[in-house]
N, C-alpha and C. Protein backbone atom coordinates (compact mmCIF):
# COMPACT_ATOMS: atom_id res chain seq x y z
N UNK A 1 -1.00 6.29 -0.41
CA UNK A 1 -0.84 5.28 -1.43
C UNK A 1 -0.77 5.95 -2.79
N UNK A 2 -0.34 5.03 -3.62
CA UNK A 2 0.15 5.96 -4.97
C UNK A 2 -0.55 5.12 -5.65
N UNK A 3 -0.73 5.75 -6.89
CA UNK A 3 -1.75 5.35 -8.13
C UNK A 3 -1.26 3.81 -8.33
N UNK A 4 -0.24 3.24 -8.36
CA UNK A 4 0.80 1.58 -8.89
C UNK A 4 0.58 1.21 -7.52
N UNK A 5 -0.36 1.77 -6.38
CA UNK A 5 -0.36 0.99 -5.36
C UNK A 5 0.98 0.93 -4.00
N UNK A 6 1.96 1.71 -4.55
CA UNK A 6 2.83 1.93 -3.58
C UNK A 6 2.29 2.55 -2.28
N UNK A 7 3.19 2.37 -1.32
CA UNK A 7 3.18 2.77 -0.40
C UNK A 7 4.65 2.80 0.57
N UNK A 8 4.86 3.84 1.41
CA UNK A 8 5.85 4.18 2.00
C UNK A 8 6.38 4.76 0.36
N UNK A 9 7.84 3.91 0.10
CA UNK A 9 8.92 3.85 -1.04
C UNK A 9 8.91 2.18 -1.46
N UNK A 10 7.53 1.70 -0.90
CA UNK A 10 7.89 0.31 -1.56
C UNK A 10 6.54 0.57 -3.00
N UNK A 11 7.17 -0.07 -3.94
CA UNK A 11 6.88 0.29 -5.37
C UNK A 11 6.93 -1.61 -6.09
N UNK A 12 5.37 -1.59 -6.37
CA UNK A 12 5.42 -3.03 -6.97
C UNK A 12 6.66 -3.87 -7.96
N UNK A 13 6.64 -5.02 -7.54
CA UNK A 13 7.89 -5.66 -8.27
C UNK A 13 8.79 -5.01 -7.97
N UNK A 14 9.47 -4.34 -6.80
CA UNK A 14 10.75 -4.23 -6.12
C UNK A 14 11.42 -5.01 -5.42
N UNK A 15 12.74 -5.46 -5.58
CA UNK A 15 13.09 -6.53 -4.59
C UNK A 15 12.88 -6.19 -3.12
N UNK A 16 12.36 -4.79 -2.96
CA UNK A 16 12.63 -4.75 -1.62
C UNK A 16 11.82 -5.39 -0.91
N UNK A 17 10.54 -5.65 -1.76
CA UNK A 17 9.55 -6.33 -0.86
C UNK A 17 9.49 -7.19 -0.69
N UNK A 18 10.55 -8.23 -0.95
CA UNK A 18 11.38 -9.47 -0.18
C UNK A 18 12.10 -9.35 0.94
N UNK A 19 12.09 -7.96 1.34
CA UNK A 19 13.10 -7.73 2.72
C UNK A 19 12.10 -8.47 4.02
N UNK A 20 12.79 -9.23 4.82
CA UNK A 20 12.51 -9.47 5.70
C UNK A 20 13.03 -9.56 7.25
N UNK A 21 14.27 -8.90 6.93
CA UNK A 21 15.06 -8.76 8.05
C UNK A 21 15.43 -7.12 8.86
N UNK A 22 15.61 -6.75 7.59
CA UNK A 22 16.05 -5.25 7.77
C UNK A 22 14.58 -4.34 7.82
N UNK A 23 14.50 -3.36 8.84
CA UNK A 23 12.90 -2.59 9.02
C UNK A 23 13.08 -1.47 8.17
N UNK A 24 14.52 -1.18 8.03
CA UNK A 24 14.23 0.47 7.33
C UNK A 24 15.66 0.49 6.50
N UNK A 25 15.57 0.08 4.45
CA UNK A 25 16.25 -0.15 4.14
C UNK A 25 16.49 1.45 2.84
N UNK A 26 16.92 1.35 2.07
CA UNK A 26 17.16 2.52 0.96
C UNK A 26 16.86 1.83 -0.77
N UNK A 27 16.71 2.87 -1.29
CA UNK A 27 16.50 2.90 -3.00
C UNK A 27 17.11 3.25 -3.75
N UNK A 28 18.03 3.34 -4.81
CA UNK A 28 18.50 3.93 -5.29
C UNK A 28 17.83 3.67 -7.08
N UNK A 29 16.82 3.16 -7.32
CA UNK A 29 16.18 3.28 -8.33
C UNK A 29 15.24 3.55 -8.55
N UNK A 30 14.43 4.28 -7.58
CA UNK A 30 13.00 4.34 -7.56
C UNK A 30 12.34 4.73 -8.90
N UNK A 31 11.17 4.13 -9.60
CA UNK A 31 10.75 4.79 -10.71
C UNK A 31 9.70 6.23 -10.41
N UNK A 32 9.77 6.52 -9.38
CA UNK A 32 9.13 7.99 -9.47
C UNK A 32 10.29 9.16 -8.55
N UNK A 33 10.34 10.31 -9.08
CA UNK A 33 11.30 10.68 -8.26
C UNK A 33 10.80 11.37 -7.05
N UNK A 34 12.00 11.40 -5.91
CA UNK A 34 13.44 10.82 -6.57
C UNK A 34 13.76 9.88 -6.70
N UNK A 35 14.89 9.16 -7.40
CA UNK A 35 15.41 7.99 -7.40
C UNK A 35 15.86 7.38 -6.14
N UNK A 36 16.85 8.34 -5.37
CA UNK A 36 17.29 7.65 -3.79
C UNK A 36 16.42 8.11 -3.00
N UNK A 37 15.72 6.88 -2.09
CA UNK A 37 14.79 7.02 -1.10
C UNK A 37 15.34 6.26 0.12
N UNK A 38 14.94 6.57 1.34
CA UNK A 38 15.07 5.34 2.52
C UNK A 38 13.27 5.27 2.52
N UNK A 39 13.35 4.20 2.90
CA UNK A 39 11.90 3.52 3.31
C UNK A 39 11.67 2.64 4.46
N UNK A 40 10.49 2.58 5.22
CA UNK A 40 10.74 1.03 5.64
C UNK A 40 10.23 0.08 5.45
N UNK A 41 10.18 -0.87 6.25
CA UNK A 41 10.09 -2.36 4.89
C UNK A 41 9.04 -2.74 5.17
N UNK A 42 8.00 -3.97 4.78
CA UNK A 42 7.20 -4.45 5.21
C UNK A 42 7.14 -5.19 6.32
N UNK A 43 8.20 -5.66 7.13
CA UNK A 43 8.23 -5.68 8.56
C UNK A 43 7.96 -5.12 9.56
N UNK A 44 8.39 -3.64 9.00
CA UNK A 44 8.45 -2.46 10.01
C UNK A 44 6.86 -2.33 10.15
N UNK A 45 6.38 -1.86 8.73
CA UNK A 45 4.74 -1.81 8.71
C UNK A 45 4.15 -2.55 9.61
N UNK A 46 4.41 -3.96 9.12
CA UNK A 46 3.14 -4.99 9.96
C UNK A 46 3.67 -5.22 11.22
N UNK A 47 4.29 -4.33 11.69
CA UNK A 47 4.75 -4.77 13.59
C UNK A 47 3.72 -3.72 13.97
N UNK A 48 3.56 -2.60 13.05
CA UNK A 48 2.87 -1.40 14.04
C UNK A 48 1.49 -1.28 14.79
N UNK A 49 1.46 -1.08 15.87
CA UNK A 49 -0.19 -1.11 16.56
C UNK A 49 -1.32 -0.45 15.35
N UNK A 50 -0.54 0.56 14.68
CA UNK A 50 -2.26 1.76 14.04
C UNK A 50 -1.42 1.73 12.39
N UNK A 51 -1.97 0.93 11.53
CA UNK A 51 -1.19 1.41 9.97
C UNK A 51 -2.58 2.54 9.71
N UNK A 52 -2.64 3.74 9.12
CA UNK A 52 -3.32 4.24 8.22
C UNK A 52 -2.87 4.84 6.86
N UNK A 53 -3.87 4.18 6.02
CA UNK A 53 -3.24 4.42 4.53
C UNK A 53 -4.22 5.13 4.07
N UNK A 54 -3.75 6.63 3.54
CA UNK A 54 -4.61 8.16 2.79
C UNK A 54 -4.58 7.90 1.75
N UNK A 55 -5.95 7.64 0.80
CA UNK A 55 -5.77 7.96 -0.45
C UNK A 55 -7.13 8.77 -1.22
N UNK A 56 -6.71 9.74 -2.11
CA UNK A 56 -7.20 10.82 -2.29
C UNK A 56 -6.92 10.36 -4.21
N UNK A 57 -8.41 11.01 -4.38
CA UNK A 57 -8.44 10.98 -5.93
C UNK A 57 -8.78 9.58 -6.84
N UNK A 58 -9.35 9.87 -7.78
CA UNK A 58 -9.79 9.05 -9.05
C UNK A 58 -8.77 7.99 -9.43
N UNK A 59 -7.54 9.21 -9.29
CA UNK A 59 -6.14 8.13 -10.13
C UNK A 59 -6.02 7.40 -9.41
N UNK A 60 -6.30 6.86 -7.94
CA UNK A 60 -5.90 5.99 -7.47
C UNK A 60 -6.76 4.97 -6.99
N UNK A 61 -8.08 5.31 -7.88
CA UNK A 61 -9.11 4.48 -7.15
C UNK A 61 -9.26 2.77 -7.83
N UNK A 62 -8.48 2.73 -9.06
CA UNK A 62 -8.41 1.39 -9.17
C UNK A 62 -7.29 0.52 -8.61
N UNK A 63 -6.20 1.53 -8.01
CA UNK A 63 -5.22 0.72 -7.36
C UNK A 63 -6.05 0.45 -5.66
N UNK A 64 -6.80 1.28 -5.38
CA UNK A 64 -7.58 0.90 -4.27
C UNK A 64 -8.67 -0.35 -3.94
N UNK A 65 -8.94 -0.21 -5.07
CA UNK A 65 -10.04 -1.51 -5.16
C UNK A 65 -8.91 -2.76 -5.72
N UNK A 66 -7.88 -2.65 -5.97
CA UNK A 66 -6.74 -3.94 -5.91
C UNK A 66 -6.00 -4.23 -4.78
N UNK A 67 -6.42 -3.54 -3.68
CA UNK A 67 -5.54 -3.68 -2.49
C UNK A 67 -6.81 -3.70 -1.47
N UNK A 68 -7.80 -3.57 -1.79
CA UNK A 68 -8.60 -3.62 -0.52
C UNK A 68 -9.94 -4.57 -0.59
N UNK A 69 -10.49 -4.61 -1.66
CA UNK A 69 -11.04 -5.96 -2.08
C UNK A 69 -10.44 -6.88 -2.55
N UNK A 70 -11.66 -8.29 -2.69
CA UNK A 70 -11.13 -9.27 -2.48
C UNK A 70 -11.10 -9.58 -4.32
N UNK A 71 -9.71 -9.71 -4.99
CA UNK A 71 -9.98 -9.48 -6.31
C UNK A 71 -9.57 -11.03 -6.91
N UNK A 72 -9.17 -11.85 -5.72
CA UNK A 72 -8.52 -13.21 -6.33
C UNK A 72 -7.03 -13.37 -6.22
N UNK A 73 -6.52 -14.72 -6.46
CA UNK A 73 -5.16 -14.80 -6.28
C UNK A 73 -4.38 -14.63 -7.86
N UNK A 74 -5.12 -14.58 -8.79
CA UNK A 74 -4.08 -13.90 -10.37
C UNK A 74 -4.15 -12.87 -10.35
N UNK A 75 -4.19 -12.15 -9.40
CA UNK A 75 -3.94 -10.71 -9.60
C UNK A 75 -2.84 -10.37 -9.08
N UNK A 76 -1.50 -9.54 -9.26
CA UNK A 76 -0.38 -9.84 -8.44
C UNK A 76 -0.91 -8.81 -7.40
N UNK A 77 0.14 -9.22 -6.20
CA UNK A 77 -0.47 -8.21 -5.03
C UNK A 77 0.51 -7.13 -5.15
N UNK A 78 -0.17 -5.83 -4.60
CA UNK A 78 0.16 -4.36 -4.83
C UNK A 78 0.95 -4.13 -3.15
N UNK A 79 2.07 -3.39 -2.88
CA UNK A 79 2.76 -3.21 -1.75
C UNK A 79 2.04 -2.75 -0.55
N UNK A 80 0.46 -2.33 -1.26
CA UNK A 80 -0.64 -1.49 -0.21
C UNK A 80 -1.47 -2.95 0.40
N UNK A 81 -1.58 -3.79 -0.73
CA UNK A 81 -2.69 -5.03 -0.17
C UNK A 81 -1.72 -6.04 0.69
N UNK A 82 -0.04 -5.49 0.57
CA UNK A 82 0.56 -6.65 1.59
C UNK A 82 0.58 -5.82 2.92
N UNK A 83 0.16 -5.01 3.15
CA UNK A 83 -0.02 -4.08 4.32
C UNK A 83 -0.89 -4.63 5.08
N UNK A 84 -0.38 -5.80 6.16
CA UNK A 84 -1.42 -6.25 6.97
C UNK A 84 -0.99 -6.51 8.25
N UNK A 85 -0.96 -5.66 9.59
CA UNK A 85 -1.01 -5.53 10.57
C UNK A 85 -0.75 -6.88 11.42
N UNK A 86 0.26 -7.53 11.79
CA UNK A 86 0.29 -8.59 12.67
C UNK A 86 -0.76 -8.65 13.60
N UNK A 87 -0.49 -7.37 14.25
CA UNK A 87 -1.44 -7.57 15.79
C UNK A 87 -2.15 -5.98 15.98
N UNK A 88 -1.94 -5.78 14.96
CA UNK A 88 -2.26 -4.01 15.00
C UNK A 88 -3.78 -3.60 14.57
N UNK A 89 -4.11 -2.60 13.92
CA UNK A 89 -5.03 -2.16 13.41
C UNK A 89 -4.65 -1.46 12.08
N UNK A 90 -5.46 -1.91 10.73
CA UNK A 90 -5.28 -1.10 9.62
C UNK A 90 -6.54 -0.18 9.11
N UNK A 91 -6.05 0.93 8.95
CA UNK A 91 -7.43 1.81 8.87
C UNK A 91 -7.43 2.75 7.70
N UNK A 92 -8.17 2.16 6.84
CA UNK A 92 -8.07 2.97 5.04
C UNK A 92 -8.69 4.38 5.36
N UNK A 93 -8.37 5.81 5.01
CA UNK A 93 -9.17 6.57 4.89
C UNK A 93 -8.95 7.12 3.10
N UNK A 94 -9.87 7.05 2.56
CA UNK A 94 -10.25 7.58 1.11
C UNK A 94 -11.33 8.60 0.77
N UNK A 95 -10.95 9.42 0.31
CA UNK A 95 -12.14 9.96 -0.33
C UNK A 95 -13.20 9.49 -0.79
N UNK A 96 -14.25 10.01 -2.09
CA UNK A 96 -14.54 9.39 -2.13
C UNK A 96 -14.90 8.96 -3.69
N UNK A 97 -13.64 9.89 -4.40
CA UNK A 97 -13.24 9.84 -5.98
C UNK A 97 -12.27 8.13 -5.72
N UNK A 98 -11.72 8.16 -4.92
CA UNK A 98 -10.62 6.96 -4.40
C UNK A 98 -11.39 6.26 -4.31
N UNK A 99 -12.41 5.95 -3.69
CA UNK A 99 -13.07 4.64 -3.52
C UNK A 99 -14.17 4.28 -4.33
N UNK A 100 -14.07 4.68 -5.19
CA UNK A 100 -15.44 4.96 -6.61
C UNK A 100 -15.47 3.51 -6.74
N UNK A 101 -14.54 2.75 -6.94
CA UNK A 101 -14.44 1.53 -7.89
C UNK A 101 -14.18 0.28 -6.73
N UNK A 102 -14.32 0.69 -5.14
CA UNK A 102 -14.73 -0.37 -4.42
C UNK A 102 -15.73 -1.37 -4.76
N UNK A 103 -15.69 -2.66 -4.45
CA UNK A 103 -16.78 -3.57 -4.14
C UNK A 103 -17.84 -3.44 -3.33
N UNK A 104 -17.11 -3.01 -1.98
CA UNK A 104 -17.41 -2.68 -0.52
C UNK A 104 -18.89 -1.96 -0.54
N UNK A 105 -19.68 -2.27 0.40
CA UNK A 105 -21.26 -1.91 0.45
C UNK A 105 -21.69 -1.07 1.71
N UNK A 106 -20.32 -1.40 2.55
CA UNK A 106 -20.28 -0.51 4.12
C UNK A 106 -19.27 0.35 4.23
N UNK A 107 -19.73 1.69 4.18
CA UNK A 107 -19.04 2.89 4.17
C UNK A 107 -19.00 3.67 5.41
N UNK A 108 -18.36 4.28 5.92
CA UNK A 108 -18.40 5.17 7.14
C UNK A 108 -18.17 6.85 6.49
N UNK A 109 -18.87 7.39 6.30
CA UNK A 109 -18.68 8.70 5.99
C UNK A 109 -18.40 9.75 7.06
C-alpha cells in the first residue's frame, strides 16, 4: 500500500475504481511514476481466496489507520479500505512505524 492509500495501480479518485467488469485494465496517467501501468481492478482483488496488503513505514501509517479502522462514512474511502474479500481472507501485515496511528487494541506480533 502506498502512502494516498493505493494499492495494486489503483490510486484514489481514479475512474478506474468504477471498473466493474474488466479484472485487469491499464493507466496511462498515473500520478506516481510511471505514468503507464496495467493493474487489476477491484473485482479481480475481491474474487481472491488470500488478499495480503504490506505496509512498511511512518509515511504510510495514516493512510493505514484510513483503510483499516473504522473512521466513519465522511471520510472518502481509500482503494486499500475498498479491498474486501467476497469470500476470501484479507490479511494486513504492517510494521510497526505503519501501524502507529491504529485505533486497534489487538495486535499479533
Amino acid at each position: 500500500m502506498g502512502p494516498d492509500g493505493h494499492i495494486a495501480s489503483l490510486f484514489p479518485d481514479h475512474s478506474i475504481l468504477d471498473e466493474k467488469d474488466e479484472w485487469v485494465t491499464f493507466v496511462t496517467d498515473s500520478p506516481k511514476p510511471p505514468p503507464e501501468r496495467i493493474t487489476f481492478t477491484l473485482p479481480v482483488i475481491n474474487s481472491a481466496s488470500n488478499v495480503a496488503v504490506v505496509v512498511t513505514g511512518s509515511s504510510k501509517a495514516e493512510a493505514a489507520h484510513l483503510a483499516i479502522d473504522d473512521v466513519g462514512p465522511d471520510v472518502p474511502s481509500s482503494p486499500a479500505k475498498m479491498v474486501q474479500p467476497t469470500k476470501g481472507k484479507l490479511i494486513w501485515y504492517l510494521d510497526k512505524a505503519a501501524a502507529s496511528k491504529l485505533d486497534c487494541t489487538k495486535f499479533s506480533e
